[in-house]
PDB file of N, CA and C in Angstrom:
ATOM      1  N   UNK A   1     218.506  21.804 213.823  1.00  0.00           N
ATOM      2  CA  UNK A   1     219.214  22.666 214.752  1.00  0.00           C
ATOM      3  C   UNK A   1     220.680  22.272 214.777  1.00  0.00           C
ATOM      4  N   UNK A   2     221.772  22.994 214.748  1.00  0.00           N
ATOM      5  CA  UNK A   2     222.635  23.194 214.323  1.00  0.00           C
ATOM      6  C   UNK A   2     223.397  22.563 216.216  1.00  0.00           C
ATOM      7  N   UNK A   3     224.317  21.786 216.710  1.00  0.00           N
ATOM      8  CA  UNK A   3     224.741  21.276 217.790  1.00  0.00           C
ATOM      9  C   UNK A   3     225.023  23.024 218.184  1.00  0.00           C
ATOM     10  N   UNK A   4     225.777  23.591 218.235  1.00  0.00           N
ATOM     11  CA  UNK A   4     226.033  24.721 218.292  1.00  0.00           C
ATOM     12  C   UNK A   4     225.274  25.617 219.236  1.00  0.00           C
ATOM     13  N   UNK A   5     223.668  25.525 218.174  1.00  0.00           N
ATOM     14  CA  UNK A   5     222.761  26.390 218.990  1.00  0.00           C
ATOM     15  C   UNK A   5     221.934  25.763 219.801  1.00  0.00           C
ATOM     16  N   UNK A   6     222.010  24.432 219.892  1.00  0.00           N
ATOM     17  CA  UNK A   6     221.218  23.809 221.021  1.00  0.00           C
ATOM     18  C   UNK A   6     222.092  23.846 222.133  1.00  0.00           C
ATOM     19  N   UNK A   7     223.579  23.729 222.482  1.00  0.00           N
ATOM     20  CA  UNK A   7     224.416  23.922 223.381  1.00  0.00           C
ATOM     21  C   UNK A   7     224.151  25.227 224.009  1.00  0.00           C
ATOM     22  N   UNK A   8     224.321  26.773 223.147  1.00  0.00           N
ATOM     23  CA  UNK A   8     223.826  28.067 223.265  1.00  0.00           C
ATOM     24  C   UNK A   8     222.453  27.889 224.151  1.00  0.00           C
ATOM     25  N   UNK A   9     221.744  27.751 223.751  1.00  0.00           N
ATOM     26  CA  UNK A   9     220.297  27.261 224.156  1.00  0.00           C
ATOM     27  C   UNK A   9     220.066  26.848 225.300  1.00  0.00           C
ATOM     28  N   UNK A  10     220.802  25.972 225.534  1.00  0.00           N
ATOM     29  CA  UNK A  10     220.873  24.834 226.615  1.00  0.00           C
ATOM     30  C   UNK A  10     221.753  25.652 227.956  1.00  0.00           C
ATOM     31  N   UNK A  11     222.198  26.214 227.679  1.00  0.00           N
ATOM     32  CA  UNK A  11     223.010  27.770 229.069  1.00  0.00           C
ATOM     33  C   UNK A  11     221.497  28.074 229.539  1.00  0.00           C
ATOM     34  N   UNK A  12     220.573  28.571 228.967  1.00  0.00           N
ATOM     35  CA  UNK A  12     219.526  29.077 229.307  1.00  0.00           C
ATOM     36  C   UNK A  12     218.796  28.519 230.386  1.00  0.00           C
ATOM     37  N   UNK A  13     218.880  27.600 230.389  1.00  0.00           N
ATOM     38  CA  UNK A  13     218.311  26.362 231.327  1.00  0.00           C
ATOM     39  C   UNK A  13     219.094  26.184 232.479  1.00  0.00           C
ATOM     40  N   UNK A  14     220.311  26.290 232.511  1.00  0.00           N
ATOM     41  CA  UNK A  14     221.366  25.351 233.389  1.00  0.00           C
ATOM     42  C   UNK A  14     221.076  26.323 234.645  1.00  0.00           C
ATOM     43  N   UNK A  15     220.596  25.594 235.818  1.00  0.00           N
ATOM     44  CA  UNK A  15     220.598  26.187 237.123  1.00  0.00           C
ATOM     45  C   UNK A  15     220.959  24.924 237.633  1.00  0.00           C
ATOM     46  N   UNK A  16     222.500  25.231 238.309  1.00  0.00           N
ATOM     47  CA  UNK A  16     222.887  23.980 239.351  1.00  0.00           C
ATOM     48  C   UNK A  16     224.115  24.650 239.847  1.00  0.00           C
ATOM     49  N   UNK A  17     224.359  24.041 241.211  1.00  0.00           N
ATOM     50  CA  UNK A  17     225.399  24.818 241.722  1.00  0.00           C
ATOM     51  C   UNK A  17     227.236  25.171 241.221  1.00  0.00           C
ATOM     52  N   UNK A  18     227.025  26.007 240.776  1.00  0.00           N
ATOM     53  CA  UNK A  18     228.100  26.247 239.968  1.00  0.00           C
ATOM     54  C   UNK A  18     229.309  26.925 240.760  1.00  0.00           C
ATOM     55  N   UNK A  19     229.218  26.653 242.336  1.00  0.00           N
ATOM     56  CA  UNK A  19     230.657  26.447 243.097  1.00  0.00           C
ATOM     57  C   UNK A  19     231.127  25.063 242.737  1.00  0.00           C
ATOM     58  N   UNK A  20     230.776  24.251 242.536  1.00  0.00           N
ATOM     59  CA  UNK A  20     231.158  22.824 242.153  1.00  0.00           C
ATOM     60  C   UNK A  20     232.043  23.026 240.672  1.00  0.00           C
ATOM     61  N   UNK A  21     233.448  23.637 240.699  1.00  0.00           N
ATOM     62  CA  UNK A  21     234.257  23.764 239.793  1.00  0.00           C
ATOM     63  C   UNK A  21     233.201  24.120 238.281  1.00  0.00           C
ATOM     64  N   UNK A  22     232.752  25.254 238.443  1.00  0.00           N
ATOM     65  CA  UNK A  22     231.562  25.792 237.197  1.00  0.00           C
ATOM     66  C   UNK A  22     230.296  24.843 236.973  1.00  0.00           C
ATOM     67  N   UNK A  23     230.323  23.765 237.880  1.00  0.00           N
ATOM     68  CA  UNK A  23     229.656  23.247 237.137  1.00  0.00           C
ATOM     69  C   UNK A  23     229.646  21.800 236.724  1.00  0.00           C
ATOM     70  N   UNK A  24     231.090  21.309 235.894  1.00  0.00           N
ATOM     71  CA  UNK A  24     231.222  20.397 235.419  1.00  0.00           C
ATOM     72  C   UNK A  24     230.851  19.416 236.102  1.00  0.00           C
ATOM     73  N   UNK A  25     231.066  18.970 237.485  1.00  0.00           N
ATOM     74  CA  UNK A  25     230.904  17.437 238.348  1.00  0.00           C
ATOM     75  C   UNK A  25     229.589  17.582 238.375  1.00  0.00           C
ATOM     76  N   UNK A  26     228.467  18.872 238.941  1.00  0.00           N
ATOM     77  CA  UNK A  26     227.376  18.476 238.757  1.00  0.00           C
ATOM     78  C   UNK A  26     226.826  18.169 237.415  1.00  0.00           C
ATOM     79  N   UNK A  27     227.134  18.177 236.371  1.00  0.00           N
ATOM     80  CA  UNK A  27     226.217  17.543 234.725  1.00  0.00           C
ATOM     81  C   UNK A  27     227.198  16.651 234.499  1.00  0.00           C
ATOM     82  N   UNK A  28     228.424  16.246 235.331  1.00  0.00           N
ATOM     83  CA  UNK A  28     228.738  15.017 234.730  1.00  0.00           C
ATOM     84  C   UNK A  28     227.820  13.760 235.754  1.00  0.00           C
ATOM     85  N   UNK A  29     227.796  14.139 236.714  1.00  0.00           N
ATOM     86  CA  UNK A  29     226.826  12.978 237.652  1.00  0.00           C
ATOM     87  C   UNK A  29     225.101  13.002 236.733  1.00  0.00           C
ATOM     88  N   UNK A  30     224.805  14.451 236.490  1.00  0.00           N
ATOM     89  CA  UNK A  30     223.607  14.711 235.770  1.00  0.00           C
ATOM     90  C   UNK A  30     223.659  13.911 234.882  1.00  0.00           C
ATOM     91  N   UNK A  31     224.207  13.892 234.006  1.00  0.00           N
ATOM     92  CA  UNK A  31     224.701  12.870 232.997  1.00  0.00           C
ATOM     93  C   UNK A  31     224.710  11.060 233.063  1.00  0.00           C
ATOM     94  N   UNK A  32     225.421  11.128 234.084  1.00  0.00           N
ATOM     95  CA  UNK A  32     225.626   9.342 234.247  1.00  0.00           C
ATOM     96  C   UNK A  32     224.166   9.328 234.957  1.00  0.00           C
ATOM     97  N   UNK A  33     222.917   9.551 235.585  1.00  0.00           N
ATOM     98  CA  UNK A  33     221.870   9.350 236.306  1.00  0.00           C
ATOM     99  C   UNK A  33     220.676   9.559 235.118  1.00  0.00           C
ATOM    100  N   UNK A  34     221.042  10.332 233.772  1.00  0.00           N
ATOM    101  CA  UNK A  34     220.117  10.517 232.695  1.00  0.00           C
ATOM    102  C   UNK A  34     220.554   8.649 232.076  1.00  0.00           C
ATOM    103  N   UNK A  35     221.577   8.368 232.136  1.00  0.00           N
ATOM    104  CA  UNK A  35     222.262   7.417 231.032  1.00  0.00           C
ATOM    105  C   UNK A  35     221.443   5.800 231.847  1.00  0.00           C
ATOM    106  N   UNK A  36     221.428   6.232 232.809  1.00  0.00           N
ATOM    107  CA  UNK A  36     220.922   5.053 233.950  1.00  0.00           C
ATOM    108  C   UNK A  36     219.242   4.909 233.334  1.00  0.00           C
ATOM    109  N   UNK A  37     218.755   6.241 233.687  1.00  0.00           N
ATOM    110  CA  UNK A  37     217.227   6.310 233.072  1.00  0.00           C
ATOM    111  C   UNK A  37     217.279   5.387 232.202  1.00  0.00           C
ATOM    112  N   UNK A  38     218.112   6.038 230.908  1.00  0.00           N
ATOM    113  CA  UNK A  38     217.870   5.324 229.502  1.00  0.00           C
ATOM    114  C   UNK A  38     217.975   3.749 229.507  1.00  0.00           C
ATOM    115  N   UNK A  39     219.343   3.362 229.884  1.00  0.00           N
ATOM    116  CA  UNK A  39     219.301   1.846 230.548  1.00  0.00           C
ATOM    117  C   UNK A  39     218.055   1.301 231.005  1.00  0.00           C
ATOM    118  N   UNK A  40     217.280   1.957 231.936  1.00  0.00           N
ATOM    119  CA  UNK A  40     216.474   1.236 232.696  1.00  0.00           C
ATOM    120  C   UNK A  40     215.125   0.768 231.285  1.00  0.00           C
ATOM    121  N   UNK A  41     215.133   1.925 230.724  1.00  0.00           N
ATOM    122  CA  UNK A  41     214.256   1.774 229.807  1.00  0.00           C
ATOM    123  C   UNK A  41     214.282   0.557 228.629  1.00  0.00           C
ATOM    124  N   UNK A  42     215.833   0.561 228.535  1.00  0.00           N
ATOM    125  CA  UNK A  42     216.336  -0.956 227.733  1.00  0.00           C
ATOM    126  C   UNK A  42     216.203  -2.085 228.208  1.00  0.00           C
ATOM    127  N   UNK A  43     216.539  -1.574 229.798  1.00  0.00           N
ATOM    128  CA  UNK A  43     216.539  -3.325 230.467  1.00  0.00           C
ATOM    129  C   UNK A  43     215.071  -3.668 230.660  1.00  0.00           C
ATOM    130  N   UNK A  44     213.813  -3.579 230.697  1.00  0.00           N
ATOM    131  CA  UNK A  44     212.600  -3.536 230.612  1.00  0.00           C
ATOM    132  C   UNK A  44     212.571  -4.348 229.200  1.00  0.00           C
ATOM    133  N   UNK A  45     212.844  -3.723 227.888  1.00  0.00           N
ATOM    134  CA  UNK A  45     212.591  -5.009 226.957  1.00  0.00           C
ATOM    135  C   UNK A  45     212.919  -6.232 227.081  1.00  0.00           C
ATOM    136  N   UNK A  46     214.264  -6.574 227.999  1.00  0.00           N
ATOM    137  CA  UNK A  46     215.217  -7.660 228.250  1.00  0.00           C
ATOM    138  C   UNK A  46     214.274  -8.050 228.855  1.00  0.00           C
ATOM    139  N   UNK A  47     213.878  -7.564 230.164  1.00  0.00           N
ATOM    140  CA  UNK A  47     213.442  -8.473 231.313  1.00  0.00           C
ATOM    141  C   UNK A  47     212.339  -8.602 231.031  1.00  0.00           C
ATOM    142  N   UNK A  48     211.615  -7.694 230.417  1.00  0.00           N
ATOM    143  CA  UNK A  48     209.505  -8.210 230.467  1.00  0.00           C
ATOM    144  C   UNK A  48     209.219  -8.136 229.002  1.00  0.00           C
ATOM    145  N   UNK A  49     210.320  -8.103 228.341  1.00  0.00           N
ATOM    146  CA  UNK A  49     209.743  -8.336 226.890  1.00  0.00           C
ATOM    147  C   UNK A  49     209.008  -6.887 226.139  1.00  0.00           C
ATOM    148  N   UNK A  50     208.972  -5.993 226.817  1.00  0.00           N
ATOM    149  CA  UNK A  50     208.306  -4.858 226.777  1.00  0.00           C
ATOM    150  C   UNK A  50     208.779  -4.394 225.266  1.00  0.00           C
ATOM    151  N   UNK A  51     207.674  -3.474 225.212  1.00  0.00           N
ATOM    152  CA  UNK A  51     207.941  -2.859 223.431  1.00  0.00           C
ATOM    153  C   UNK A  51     208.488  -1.911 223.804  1.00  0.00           C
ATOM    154  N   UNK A  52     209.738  -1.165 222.555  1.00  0.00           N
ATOM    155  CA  UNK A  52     210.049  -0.333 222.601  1.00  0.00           C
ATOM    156  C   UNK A  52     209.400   0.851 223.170  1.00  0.00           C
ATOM    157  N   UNK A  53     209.757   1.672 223.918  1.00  0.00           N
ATOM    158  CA  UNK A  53     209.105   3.001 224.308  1.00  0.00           C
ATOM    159  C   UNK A  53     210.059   4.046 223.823  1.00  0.00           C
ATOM    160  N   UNK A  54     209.916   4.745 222.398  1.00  0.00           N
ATOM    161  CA  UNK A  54     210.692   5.715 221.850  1.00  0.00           C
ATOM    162  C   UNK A  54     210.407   6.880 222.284  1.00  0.00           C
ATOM    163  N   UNK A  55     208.894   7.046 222.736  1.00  0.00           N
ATOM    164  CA  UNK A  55     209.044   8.510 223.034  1.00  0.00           C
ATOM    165  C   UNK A  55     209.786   8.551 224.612  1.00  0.00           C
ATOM    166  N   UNK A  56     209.921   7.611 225.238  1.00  0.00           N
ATOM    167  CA  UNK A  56     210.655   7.646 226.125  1.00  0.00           C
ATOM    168  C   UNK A  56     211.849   7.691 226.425  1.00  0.00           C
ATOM    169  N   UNK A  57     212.304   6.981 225.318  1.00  0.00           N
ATOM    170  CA  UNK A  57     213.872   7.204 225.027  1.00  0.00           C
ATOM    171  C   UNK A  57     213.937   8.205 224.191  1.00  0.00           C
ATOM    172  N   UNK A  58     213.144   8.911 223.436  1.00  0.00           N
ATOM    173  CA  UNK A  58     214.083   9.994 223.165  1.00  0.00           C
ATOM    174  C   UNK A  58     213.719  11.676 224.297  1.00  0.00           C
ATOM    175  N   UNK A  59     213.301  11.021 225.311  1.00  0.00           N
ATOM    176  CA  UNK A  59     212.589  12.139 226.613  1.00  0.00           C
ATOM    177  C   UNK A  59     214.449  12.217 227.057  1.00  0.00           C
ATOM    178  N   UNK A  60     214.897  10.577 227.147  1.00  0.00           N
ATOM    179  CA  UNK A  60     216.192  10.330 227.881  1.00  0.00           C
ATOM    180  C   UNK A  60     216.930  11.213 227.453  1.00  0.00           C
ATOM    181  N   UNK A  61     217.108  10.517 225.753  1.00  0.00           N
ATOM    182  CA  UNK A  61     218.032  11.087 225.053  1.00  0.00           C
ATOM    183  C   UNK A  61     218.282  12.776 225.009  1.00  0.00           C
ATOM    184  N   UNK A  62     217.551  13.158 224.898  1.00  0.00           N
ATOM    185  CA  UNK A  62     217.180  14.879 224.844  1.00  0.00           C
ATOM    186  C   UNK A  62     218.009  15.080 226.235  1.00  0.00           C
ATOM    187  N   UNK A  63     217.517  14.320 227.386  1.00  0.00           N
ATOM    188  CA  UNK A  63     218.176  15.037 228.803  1.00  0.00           C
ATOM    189  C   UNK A  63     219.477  14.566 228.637  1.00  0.00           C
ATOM    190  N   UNK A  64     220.188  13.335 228.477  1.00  0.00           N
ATOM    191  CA  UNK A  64     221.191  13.076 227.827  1.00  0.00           C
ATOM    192  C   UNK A  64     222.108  14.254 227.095  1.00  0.00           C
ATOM    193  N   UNK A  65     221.629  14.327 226.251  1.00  0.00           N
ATOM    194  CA  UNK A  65     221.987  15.958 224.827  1.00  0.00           C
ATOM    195  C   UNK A  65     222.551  17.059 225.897  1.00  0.00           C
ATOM    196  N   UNK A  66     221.655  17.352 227.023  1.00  0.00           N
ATOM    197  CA  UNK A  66     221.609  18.292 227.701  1.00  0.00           C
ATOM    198  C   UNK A  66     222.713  18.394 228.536  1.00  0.00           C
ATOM    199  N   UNK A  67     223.303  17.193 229.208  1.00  0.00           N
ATOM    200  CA  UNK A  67     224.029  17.567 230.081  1.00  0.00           C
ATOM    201  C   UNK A  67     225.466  17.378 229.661  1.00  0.00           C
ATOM    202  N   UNK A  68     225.212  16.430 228.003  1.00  0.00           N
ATOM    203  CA  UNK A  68     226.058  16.726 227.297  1.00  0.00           C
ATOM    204  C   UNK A  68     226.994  18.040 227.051  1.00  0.00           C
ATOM    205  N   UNK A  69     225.971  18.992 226.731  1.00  0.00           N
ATOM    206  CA  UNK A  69     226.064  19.663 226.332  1.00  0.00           C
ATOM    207  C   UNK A  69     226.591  21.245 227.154  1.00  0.00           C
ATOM    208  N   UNK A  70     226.035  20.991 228.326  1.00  0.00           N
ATOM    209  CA  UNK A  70     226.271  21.669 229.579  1.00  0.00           C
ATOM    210  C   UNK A  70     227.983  20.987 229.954  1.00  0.00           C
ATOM    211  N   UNK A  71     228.339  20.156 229.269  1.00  0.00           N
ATOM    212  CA  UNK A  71     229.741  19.167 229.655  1.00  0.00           C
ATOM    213  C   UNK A  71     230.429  20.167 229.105  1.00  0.00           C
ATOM    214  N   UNK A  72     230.168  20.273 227.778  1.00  0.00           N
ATOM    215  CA  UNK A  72     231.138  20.633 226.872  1.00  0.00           C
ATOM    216  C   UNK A  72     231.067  21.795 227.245  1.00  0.00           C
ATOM    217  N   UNK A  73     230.333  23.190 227.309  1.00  0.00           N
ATOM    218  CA  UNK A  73     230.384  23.835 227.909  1.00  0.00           C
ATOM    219  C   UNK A  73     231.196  24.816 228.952  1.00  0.00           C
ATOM    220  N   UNK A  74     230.827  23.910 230.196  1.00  0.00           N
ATOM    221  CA  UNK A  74     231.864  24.028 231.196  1.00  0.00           C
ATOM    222  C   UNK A  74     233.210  24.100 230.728  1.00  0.00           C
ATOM    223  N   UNK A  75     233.597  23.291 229.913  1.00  0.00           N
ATOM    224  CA  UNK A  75     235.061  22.763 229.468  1.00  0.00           C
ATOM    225  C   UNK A  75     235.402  23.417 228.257  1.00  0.00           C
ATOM    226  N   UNK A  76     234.573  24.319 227.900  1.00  0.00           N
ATOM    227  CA  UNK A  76     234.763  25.629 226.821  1.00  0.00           C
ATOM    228  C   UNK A  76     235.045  24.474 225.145  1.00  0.00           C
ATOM    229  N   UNK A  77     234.656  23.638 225.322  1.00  0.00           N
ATOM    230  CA  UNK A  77     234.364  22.999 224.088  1.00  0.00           C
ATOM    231  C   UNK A  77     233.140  23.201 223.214  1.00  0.00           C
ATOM    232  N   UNK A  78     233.335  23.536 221.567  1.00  0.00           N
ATOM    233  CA  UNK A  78     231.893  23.407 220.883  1.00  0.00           C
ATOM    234  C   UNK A  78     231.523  22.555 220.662  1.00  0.00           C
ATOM    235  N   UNK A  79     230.513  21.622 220.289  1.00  0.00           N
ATOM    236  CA  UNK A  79     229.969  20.182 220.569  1.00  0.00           C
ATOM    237  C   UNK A  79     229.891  20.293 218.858  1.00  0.00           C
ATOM    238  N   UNK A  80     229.873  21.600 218.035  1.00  0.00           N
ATOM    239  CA  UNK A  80     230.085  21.076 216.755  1.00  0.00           C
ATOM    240  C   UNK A  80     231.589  20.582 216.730  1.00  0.00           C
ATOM    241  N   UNK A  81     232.501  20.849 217.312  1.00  0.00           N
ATOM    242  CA  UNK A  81     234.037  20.345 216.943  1.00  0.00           C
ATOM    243  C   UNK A  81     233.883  18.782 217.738  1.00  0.00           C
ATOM    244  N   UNK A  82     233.098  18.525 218.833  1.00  0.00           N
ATOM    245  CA  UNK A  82     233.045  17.310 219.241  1.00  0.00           C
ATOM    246  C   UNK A  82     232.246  16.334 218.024  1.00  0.00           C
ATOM    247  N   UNK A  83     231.504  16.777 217.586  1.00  0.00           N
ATOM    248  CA  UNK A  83     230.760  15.949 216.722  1.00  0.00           C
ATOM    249  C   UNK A  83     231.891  15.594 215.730  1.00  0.00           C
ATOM    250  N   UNK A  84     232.408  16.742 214.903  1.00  0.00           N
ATOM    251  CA  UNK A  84     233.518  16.402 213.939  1.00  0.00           C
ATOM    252  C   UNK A  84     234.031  16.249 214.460  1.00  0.00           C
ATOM    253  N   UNK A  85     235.277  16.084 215.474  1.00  0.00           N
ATOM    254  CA  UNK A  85     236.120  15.139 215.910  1.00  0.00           C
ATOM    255  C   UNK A  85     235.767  13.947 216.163  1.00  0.00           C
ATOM    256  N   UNK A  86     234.416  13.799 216.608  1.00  0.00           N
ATOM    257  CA  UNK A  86     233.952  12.150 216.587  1.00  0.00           C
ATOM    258  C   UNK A  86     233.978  11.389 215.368  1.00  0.00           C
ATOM    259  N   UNK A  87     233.476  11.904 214.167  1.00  0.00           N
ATOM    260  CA  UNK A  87     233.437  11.264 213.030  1.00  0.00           C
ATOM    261  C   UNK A  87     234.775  11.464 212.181  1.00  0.00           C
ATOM    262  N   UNK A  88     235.681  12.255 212.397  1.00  0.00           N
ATOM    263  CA  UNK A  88     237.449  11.776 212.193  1.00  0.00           C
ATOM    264  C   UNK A  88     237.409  10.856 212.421  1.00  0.00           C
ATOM    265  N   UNK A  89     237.385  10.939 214.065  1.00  0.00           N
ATOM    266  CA  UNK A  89     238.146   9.533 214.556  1.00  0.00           C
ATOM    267  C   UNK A  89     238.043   8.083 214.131  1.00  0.00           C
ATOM    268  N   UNK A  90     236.390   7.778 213.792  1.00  0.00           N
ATOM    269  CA  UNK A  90     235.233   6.888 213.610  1.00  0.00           C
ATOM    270  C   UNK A  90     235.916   6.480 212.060  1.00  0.00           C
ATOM    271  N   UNK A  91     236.030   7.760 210.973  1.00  0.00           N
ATOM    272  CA  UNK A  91     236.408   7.726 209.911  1.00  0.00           C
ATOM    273  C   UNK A  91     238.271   7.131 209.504  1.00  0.00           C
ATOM    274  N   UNK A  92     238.790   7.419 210.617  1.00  0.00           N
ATOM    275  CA  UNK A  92     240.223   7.091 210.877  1.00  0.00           C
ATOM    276  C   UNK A  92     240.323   5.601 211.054  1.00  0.00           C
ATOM    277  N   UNK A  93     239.203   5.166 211.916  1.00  0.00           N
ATOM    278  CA  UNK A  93     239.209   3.957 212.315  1.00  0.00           C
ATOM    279  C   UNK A  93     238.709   2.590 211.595  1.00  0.00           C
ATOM    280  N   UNK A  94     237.614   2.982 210.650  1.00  0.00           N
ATOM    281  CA  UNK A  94     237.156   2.500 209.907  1.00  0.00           C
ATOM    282  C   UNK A  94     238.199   2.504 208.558  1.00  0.00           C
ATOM    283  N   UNK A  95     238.758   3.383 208.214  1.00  0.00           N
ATOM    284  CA  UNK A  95     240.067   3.404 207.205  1.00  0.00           C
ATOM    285  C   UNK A  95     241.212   1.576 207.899  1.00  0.00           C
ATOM    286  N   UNK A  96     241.349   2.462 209.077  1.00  0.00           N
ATOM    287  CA  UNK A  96     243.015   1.636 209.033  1.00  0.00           C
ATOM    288  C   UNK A  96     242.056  -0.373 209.942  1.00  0.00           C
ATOM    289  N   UNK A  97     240.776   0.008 209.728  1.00  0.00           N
ATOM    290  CA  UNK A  97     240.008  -1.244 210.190  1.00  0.00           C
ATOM    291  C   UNK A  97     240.309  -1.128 211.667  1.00  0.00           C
ATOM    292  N   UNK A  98     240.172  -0.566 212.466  1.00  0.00           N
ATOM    293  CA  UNK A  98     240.395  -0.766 213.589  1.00  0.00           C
ATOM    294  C   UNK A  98     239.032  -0.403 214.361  1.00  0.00           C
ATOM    295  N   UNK A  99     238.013  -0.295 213.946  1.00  0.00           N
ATOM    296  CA  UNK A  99     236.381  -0.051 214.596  1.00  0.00           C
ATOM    297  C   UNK A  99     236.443  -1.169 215.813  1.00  0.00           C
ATOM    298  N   UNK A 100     236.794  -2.396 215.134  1.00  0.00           N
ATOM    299  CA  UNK A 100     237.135  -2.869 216.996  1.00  0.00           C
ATOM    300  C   UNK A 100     237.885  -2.529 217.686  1.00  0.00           C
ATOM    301  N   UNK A 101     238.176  -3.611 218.962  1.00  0.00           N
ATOM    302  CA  UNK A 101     239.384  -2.961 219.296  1.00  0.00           C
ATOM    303  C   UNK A 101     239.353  -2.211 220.845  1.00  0.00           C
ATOM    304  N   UNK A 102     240.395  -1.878 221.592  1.00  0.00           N
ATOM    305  CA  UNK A 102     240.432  -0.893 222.790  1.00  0.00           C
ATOM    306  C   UNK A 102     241.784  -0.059 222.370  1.00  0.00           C
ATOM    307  N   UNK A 103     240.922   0.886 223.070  1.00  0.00           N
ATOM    308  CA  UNK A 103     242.157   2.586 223.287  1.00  0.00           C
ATOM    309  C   UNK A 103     241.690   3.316 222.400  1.00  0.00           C
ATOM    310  N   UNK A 104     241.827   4.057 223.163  1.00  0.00           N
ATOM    311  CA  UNK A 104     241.430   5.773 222.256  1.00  0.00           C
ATOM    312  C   UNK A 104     242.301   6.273 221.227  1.00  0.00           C
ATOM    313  N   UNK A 105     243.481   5.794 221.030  1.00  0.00           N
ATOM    314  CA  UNK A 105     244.019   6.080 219.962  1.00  0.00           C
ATOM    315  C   UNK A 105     244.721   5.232 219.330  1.00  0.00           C
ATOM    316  N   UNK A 106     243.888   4.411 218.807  1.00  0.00           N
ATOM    317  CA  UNK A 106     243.846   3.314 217.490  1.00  0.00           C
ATOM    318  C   UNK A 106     243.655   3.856 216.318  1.00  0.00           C
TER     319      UNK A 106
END
């Protein structure tokens, strides 16, 4: 599936109060409370040794995707230009060696 049409897709779904500036603050909190899930699911191997649970993380990940995606959205961004702009940057960075490092525009 093409980022594109899962974003498309993903409108279909979105019921949340969209006096809240379209939208955006509610799937960005949606967002940081999916990211917590996923955490919790990591910190469980740390603390009890627990085995991976993938289908659980990728239950996260998927809701993750989602409010991602509902982000970009709101903010009239395509998440295919986010993807390729991610791997520029990644590709920029890895060129001039700067993959470590802080700031967004290294």
């Amino acid at each position: 599936m093409e980022m594109a049409d899962y974003q498309k897709y993903s409108r279909k779904t979105a019921i949340y109060p969209k006096e809240l500036r379209g939208g955006i603050f509610y799937a960005s909190l949606g967002l940081s409370g999916e990211v917590g899930e996923l955490l919790n699911k990591v910190k469980k191997i740390a603390r009890d040794n627990a085995e991976l649970d993938k289908d659980g993380i990728k239950l996260e990940l998927g809701d993750i995707l989602w409010y991602v995606a509902a982000i970009a959205e709101e903010a009239g961004i395509n998440l295919d230009d986010v993807a390729k702009a991610n791997i520029e940057k990644l590709e920029k960075r890895r060129e001039n060696n700067t993959i470590k490092g802080n700031g967004d525009y290294r």
